[in-house]
Protein backbone atom coordinates (compact mmCIF):
# COMPACT_ATOMS: atom_id res chain seq x y z
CA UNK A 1 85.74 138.34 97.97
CA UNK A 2 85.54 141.32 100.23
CA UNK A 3 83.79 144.63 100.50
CA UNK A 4 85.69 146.56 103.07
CA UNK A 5 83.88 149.59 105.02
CA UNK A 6 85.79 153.08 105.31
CA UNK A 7 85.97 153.61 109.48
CA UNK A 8 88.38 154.99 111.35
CA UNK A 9 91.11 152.89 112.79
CA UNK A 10 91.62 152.27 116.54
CA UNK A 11 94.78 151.13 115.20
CA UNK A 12 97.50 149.17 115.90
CA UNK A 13 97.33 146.78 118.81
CA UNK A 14 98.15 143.87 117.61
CA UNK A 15 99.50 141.36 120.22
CA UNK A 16 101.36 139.45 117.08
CA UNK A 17 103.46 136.64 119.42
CA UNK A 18 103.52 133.59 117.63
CA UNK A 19 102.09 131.30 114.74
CA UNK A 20 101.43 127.96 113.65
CA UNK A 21 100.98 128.07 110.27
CA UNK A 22 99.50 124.20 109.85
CA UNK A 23 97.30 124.39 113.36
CA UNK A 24 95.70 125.73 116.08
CA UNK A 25 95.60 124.01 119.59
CA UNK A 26 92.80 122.11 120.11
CA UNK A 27 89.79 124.75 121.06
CA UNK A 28 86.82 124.43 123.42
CA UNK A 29 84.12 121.54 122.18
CA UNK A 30 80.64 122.15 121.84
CA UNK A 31 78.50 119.58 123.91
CA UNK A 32 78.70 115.57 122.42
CA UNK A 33 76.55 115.02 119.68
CA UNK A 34 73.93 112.41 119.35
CA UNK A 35 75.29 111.13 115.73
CA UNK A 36 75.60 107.31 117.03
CA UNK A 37 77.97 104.78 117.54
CA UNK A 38 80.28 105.13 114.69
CA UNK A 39 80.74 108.82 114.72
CA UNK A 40 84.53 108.76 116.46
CA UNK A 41 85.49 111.13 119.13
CA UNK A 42 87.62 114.01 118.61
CA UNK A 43 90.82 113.89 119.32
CA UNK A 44 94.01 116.56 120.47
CA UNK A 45 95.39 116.31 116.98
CA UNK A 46 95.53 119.16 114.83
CA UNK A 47 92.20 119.35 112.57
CA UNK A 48 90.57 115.61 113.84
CA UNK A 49 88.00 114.39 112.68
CA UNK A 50 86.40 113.38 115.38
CA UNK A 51 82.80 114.35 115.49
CA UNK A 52 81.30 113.79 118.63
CA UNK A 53 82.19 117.50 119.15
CA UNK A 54 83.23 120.50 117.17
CA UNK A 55 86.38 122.49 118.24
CA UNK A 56 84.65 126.14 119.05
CA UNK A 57 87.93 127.70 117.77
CA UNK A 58 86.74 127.15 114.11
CA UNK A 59 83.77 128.50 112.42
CA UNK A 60 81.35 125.80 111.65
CA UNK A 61 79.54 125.90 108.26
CA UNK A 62 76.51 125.15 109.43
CA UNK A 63 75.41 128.96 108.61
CA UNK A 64 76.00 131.56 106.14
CA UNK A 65 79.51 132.98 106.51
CA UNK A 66 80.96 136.45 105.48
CA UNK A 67 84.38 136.46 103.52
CA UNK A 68 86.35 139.72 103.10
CA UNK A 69 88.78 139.29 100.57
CA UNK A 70 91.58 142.64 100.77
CA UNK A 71 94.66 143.28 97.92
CA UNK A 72 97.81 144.04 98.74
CA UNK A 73 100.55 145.67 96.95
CA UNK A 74 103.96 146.46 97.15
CA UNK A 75 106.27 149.58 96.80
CA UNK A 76 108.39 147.22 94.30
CA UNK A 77 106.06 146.52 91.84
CA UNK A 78 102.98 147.93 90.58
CA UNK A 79 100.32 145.88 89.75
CA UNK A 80 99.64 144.40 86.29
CA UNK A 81 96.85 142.34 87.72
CA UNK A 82 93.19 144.31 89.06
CA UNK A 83 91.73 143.43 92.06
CA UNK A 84 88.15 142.94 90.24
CA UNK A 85 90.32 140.56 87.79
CA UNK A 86 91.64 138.71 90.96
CA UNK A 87 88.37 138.41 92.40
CA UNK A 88 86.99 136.55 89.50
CA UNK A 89 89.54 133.91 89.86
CA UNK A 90 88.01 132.56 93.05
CA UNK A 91 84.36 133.77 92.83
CA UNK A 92 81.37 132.72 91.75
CA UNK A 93 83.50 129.32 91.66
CA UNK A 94 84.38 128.62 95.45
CA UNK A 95 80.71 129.63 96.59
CA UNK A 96 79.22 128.01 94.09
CA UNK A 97 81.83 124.62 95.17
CA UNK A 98 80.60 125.08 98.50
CA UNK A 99 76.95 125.43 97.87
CA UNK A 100 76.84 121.91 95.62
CA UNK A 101 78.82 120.45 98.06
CA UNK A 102 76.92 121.49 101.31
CA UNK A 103 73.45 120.87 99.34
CA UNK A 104 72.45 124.29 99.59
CA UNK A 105 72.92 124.07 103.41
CA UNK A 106 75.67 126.70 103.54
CA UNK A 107 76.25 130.01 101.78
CA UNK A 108 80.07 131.61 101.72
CA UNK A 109 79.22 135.29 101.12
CA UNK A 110 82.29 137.22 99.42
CA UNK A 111 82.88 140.83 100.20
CA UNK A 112 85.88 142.09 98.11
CA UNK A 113 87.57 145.26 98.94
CA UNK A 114 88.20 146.21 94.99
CA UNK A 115 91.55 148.58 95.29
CA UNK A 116 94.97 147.66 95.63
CA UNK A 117 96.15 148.41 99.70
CA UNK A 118 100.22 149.55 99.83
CA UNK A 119 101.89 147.58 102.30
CA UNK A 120 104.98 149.25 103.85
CA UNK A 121 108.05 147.17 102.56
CA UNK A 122 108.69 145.64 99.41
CA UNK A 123 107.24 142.19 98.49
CA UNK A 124 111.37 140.85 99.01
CA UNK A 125 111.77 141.77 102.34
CA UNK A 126 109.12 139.45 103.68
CA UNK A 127 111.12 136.39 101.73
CA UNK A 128 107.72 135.07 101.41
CA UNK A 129 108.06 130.77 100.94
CA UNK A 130 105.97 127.81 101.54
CA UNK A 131 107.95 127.25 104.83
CA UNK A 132 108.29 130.68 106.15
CA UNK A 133 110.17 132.02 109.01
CA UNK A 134 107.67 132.64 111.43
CA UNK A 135 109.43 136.19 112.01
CA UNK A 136 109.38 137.15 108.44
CA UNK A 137 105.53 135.69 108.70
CA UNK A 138 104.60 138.05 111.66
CA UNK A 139 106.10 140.78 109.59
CA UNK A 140 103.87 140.21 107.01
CA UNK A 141 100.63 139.80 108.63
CA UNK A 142 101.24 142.66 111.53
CA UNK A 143 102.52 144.66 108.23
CA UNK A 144 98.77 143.87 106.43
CA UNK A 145 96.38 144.39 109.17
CA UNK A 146 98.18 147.52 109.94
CA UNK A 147 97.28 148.86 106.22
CA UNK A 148 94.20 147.05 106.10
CA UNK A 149 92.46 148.18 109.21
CA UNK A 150 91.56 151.69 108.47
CA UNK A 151 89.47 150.37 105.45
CA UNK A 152 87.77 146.86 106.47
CA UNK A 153 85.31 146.70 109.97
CA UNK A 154 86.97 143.46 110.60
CA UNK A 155 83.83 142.69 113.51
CA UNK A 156 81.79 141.90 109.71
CA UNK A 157 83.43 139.05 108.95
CA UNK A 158 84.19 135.35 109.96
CA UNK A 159 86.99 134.89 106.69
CA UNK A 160 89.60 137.19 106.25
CA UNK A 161 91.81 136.35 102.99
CA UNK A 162 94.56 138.59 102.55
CA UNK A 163 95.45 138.68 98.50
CA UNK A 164 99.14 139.68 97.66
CA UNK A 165 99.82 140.96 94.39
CA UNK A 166 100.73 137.62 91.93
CA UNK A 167 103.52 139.52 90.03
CA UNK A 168 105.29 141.31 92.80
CA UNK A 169 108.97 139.74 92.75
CA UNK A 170 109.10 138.55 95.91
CA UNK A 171 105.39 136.50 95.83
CA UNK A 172 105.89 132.54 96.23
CA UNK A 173 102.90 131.06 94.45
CA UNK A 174 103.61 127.41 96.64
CA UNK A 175 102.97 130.22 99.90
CA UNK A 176 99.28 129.86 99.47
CA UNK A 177 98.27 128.94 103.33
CA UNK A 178 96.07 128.90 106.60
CA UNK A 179 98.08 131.02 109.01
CA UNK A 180 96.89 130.04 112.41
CA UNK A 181 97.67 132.21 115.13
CA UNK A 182 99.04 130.31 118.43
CA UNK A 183 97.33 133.97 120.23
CA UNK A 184 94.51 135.67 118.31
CA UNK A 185 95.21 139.31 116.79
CA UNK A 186 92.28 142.32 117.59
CA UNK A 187 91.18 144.43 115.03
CA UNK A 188 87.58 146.32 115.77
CA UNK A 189 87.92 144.47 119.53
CA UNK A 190 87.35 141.43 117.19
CA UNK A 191 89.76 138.54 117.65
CA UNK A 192 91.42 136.95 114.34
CA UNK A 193 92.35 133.52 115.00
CA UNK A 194 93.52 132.54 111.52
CA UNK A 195 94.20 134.47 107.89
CA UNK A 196 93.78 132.74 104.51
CA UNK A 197 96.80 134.15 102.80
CA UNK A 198 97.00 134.25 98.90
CA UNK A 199 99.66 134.27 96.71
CA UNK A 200 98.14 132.59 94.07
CA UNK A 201 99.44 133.38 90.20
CA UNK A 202 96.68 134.78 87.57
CA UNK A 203 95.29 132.63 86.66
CA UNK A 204 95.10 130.56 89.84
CA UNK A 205 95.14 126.91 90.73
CA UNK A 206 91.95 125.25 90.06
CA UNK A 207 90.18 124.72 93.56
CA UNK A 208 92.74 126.43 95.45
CA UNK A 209 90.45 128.75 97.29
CA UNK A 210 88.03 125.72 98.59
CA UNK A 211 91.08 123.91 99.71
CA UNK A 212 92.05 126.18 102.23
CA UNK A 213 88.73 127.69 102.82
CA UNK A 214 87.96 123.82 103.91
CA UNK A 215 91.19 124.66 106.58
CA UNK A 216 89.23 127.42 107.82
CA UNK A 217 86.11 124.57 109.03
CA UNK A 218 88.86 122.26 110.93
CA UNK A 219 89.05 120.03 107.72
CA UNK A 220 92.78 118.38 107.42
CA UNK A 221 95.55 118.14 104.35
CA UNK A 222 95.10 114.98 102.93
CA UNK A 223 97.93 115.03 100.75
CA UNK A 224 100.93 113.04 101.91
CA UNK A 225 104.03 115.26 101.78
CA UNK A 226 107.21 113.51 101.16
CA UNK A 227 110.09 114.54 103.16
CA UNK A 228 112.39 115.48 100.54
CA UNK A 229 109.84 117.60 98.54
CA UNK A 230 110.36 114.91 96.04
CA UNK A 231 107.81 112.02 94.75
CA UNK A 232 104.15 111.78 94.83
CA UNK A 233 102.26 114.08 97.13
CA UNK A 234 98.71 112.31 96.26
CA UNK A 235 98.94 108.43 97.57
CA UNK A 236 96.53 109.04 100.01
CA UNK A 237 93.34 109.83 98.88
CA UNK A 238 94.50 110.21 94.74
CA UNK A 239 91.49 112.40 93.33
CA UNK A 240 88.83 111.95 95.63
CA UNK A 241 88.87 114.97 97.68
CA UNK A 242 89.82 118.37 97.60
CA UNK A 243 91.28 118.36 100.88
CA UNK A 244 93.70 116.42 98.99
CA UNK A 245 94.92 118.11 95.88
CA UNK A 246 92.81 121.37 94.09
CA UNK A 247 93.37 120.01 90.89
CA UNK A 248 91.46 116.52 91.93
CA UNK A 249 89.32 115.51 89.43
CA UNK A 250 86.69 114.43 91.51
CA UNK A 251 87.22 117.34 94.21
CA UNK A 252 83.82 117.08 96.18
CA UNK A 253 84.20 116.19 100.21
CA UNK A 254 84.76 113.07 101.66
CA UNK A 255 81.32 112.01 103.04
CA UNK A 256 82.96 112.20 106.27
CA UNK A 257 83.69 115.63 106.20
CA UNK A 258 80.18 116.51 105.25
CA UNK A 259 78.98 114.54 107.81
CA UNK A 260 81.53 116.85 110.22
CA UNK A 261 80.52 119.74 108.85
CA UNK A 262 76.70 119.36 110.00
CA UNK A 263 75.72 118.62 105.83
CA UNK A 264 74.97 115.35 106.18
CA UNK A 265 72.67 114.19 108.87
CA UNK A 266 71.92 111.06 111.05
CA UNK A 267 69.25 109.80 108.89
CA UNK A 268 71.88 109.93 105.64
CA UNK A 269 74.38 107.65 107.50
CA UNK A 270 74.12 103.83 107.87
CA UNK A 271 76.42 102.25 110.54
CA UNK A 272 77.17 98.78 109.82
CA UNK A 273 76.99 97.25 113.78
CA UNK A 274 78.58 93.69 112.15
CA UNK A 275 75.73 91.12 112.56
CA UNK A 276 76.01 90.17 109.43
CA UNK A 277 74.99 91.49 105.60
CA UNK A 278 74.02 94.65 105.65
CA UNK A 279 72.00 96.18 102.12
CA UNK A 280 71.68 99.38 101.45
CA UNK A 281 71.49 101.81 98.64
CA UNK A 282 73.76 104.81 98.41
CA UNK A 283 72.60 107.89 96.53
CA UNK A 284 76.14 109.81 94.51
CA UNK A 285 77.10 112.03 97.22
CA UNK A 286 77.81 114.95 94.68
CA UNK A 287 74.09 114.71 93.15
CA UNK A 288 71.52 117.66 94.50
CA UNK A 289 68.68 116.11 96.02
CA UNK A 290 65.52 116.19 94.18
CA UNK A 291 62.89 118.70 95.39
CA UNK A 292 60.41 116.88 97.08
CA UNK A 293 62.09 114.01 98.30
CA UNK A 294 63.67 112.43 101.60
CA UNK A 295 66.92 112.44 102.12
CA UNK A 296 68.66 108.98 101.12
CA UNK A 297 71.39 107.16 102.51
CA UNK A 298 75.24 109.13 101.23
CA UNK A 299 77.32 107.14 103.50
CA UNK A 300 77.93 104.04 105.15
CA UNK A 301 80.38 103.70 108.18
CA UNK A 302 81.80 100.26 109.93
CA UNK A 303 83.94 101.15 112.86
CA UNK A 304 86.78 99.39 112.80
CA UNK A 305 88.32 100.35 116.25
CA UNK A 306 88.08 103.04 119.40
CA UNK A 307 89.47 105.92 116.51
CA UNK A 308 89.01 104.67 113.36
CA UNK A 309 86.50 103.74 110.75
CA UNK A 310 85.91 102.59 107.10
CA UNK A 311 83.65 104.68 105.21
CA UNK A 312 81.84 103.75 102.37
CA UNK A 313 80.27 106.24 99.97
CA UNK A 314 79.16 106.25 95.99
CA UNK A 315 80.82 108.80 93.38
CA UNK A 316 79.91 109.74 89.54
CA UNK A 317 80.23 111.94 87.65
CA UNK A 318 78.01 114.96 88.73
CA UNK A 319 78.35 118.35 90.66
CA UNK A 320 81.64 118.79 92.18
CA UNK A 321 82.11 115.32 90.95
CA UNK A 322 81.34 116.26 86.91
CA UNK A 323 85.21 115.62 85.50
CA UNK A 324 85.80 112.30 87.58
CA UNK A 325 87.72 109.58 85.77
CA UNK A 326 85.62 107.09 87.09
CA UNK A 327 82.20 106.14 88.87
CA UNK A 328 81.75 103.82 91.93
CA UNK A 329 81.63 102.92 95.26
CA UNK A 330 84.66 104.31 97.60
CA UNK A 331 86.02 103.11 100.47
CA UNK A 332 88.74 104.71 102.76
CA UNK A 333 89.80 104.32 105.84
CA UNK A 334 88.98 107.42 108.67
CA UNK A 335 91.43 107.91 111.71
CA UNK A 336 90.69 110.71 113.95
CA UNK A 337 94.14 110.27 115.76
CA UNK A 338 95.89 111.27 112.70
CA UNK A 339 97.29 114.34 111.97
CA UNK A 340 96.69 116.77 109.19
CA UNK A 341 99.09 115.60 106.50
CA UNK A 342 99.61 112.49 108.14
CA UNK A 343 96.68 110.31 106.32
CA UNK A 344 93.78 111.02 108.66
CA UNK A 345 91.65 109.73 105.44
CA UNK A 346 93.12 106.60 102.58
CA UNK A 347 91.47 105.64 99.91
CA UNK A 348 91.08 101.70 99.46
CA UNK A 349 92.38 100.87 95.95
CA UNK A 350 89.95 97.85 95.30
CA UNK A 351 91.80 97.26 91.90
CA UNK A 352 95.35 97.45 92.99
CA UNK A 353 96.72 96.38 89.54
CA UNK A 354 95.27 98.39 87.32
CA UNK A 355 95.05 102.59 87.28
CA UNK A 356 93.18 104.82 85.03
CA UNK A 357 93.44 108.41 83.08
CA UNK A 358 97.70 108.63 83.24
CA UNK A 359 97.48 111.75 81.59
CA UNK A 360 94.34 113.83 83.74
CA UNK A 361 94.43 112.19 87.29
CA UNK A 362 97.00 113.43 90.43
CA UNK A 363 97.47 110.10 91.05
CA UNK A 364 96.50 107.12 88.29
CA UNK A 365 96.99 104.27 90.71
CA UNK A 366 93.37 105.69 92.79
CA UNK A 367 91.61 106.78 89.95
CA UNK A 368 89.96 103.81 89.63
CA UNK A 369 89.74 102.84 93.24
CA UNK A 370 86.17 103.08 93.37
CA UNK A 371 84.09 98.99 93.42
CA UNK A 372 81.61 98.60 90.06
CA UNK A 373 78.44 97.19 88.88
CA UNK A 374 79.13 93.30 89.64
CA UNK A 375 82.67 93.47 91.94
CA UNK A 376 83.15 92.71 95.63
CA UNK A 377 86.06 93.49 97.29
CA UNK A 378 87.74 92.39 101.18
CA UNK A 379 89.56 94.74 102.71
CA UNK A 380 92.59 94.20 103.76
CA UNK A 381 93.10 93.69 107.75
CA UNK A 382 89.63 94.73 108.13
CA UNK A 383 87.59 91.51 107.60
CA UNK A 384 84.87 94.05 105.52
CA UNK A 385 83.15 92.74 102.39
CA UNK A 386 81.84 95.09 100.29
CA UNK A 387 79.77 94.05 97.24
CA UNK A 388 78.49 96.46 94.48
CA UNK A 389 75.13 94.67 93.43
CA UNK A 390 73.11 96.46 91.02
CA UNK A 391 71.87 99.80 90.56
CA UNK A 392 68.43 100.98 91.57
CA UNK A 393 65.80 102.60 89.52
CA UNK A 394 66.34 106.27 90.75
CA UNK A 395 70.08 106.21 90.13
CA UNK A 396 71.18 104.89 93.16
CA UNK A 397 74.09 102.03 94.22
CA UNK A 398 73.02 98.67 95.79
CA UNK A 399 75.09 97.57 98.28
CA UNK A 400 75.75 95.08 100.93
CA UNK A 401 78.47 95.41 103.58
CA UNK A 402 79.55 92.05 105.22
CA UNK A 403 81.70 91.94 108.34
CA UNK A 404 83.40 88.69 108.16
């Protein structure tokens, strides 16, 4: 990812008080949108997704963004691994995710540093873990921009991800996080409000890097984590998102966080107002759009109360969506007062007694969530029909959306 730029360090301030490594307070809100009457409002949770505003504190993707990716070593164990090797593991791939899934509307630009940086301690004493002291964290990050600041203009870049080496003894793979910081670090007079922090094996998780890269643009966990470690993590949102597992065979973004994001418009969302049947046709929200054309319909919304939502959306298999299980029309359920982790998105399973692909999906029981050709489905406590009808000429899904 990164490309840092010999300078000269003005070293060392770094106010380093304390993190949150799952969130950032809520941030100052660009002004109210005009995205209609079923985009929700933003709430004080941690990563809502609200979208009558955007939180200012995160970089919105509605732009090209620079990425510096730096590598970090450790006096107690040289590196088997190279930097360029590492690189590869996470780019083209993550750009490339991000430019399907945007439409071309958004470019991540990687800028790797390509040379292993020393840090001062050896990769034990930072006892580096999934959940990490926040001491031992601070260590570790006042530790890396320390080493890292002589070589990188930090001012460049709107990503920082900070690499540790994958074989030094004390690395935790499961580590792999967001860090945001509760007060914002200066390096270059530039303030750092959050660092991607790596410690992925060689070969890496598939999608790792767009998981928490989606962190970085206020996007939430969608994963449910149990509270013994132990059971499924996926029950949410099963496959159908990569904000809720990397290895998700269908991986591409919720509608609704495209729509957050700025990479779907007004014009590509219906909202169902509930006077009755409402047809439309949905185009597969992973397909590119065809030169030439106007933008079709991607998602359908009926608001189901003051912060929530059902949103309806199709998915095959193309793009970001190539090694889906199976094609169809989604629905799940939005809240914007729910926290990250806490099931701010579920997936409706409109064939509750059946699952599909035991042996490739996260989570069988959702992989074949998504309505057919033919099949109609109520949802529960939401008195809201939806009926697959046909399919139209140019590939797209007939619908119609009743509320009862």
């Amino acid at each position: 990812m990164d490309r840092g730029r010999l300078r000269s360090t003005a070293a060392g301030v770094f106010a380093l008080l304390s993190f949150a490594a799952t969130g950032l307070v809520a941030g100052p809100s660009a002004a109210a949108s005009a995205e209609g009457p079923c985009a929700l409002p933003r709430t004080d949770v941690h990563h809502s997704l609200g979208l009558d505003t955007w939180n200012a504190a995160y970089p919105k993707p509605d732009r090209d963004l620079n990425a510096v990716m730096l590598f970090l070593s450790f006096p107690d164990a040289p590196p088997r691994t190279t930097p360029d090797q590492l690189v590869a593991d996470h780019f083209p791939a993550t750009g490339e995710f991000f430019r399907r899934a945007s439409y071309g509307r958004f470019t991540l630009r990687a800028d790797p540093l390509r040379e292993w940086i020393r840090m001062p301690r050896p990769s034990t004493s930072y006892a580096i873990r999934r959940d990490w002291s926040s001491g031992r964290r601070a260590a570790y990050l006042r530790d890396a921009l320390a080493v890292t600041d002589p070589r990188v203009d930090f001012s460049r870049y709107d990503i920082v991800y900070l690499v540790a080496d994958p074989d030094a003894p004390g690395v935790d793979s499961d580590a792999t996080k967001v860090v945001n910081l509760d007060r914002p670090l200066r390096a270059d007079g530039t303030r750092i409000n959050r660092l991607v922090t790596v410690f992925e094996r060689h070969p890496p998780d598939r999608n790792v890097l767009a998981h928490e890269t989606g962190h970085v643009f206020d996007l939430p966990d969608l994963y449910r984590r149990p509270m013994d470690g132990k059971g499924d993590w996926d029950t949410h949102v099963g496959d159908w998102d990569v904000m809720g597992s990397q290895f998700a065979l269908a991986p591409e973004l919720f509608g609704w966080h495209k729509w957050k994001l700025g990479w779907l418009d007004r014009r590509q969302v219906r909202c169902v107002d509930g006077t009755g049947d409402d047809r439309l046709t949905l185009e597969p929200l992973a397909a590119q759009p065809q030169p030439g054309t106007s933008p079709g319909t991607r998602l359908a919304v009926v608001r189901t109360g003051p912060r929530s939502a059902l949103a309806i959306e199709a998915r095959e298999a193309t793009g970001n969506d190539r090694d889906t299980c199976t094609e169809g029309v989604l629905v799940y359920r939005v809240r914007t007062d729910a926290v990250s982790g806490d099931g701010p998105v579920e997936v409706v399973d409109t064939h509750p007694v059946t699952s599909a692909c035991p042996h490739r999906s996260v989570y069988p029981p959702l992989a074949d969530a998504p309505l057919g050709v033919g099949e109609t489905f109520t949802v529960p406590g939401e008195n809201v029909r939806v009926e697959v009808a046909d399919r139209s000429a140019t590939g797209g899904w007939n619908v119609r959306v009743t509320v009862l």
